[in-house]
Protein backbone atom coordinates (compact mmCIF):
# COMPACT_ATOMS: atom_id res chain seq x y z
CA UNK A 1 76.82 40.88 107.18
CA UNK A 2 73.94 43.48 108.60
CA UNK A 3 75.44 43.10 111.69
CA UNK A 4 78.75 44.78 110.45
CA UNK A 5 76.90 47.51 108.69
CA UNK A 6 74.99 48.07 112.20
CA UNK A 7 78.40 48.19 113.98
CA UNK A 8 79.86 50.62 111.47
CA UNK A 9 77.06 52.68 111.91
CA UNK A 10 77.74 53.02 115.91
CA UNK A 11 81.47 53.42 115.64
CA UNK A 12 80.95 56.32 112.82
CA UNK A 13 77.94 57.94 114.79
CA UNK A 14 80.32 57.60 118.39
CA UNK A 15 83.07 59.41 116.14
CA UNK A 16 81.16 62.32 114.83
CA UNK A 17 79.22 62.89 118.52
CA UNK A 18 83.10 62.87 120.11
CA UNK A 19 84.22 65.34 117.37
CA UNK A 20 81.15 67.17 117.56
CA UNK A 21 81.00 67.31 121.35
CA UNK A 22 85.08 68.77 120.73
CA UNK A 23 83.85 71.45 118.26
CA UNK A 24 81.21 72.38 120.76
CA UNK A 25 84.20 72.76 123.50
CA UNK A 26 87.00 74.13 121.37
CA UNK A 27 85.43 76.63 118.47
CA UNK A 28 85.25 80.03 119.38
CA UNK A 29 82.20 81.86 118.81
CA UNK A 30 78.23 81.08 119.03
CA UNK A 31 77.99 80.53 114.66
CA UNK A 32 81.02 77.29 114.93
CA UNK A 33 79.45 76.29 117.89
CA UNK A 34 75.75 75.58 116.22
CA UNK A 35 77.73 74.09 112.92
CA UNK A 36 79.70 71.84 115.83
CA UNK A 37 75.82 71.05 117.50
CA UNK A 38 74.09 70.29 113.82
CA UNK A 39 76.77 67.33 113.39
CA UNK A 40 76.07 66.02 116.75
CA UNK A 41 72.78 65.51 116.12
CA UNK A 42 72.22 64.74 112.44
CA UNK A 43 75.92 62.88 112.01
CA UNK A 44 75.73 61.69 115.19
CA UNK A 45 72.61 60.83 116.55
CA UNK A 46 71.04 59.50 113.15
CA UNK A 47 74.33 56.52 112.67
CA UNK A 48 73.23 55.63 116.26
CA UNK A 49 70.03 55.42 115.72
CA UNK A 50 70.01 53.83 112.49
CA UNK A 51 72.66 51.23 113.70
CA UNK A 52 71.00 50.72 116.61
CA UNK A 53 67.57 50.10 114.72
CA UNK A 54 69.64 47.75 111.82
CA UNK A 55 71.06 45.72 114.44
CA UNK A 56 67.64 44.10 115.86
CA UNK A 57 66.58 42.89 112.95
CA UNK A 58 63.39 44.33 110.47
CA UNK A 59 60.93 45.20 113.38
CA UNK A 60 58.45 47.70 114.62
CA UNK A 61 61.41 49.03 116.70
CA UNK A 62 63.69 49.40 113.25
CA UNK A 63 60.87 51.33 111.44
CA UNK A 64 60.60 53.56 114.47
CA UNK A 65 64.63 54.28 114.82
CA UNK A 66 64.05 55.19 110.86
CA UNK A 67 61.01 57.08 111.29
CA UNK A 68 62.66 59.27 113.96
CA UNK A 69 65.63 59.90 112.31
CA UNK A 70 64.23 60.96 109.28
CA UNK A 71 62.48 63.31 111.58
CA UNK A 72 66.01 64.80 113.04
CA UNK A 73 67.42 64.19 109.77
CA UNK A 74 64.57 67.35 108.41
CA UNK A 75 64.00 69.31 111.22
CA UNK A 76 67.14 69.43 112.77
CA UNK A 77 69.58 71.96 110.05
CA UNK A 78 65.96 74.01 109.37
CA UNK A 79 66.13 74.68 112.80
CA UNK A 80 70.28 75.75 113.45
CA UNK A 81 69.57 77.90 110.56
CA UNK A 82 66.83 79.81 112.41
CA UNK A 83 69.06 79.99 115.18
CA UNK A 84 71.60 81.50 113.85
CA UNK A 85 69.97 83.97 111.71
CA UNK A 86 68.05 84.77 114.77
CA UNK A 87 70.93 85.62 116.63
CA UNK A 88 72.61 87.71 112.97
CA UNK A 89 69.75 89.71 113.23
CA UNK A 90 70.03 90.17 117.45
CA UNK A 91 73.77 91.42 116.93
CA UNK A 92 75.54 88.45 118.23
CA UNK A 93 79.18 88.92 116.49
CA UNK A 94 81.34 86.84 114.95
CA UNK A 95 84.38 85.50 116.20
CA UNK A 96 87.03 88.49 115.49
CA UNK A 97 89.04 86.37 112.99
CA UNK A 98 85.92 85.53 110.76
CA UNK A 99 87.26 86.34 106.95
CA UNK A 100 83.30 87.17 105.47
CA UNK A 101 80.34 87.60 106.97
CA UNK A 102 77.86 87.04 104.03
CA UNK A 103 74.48 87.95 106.09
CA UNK A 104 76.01 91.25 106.56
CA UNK A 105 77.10 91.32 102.82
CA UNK A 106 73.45 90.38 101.69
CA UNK A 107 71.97 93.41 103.04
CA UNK A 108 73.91 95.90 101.11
């Protein structure tokens, strides 16, 4: 039974990386593309690693694969939220059919 919960785990975690990795081709300005990045890493990344740690067994190597992706799983969205602010603040504009812009609307 853990074994099909491990297996889910890597087919979900291969789907979100593919559609990530699409979202990082296809959207059209620097704001989409960190959204696109933050589920490729913490959708992503964290299945595979958890499935990969579930499916050999309760080990040292399982409570590692949890340890780091608890690890992602905190740092990673702190992190594409500095980005992007970061680059709000340099001037880096939105794509030119954005509807709000609420940094900008904060300000006022």
């Amino acid at each position: 039974m853990i074994e099909y919960l491990a297996y889910l785990l890597l087919i979900v975690g291969s789907a979100c990386s593919v559609i990530g990795a699409i979202g990082l081709v296809r959207f059209p300005d620097f704001y989409t593309r960190v959204h696109a990045n933050t589920v490729v890493i913490v959708g992503g990344s964290i299945l595979l690693i958890i499935g990969s740690g579930i499916s050999g067994g309760l080990n040292s190597f399982t409570v590692k694969a949890l340890l780091i992706a608890l690890f992602i799983f905190l740092t990673n969205p702190v992190g594409s939220h500095a980005l992007a602010r970061a680059a709000h603040k340099s001037g880096v504009k939105l794509w030119s059919r954005s509807v709000a812009d609420k940094l900008e609307e904060d300000k006022r």
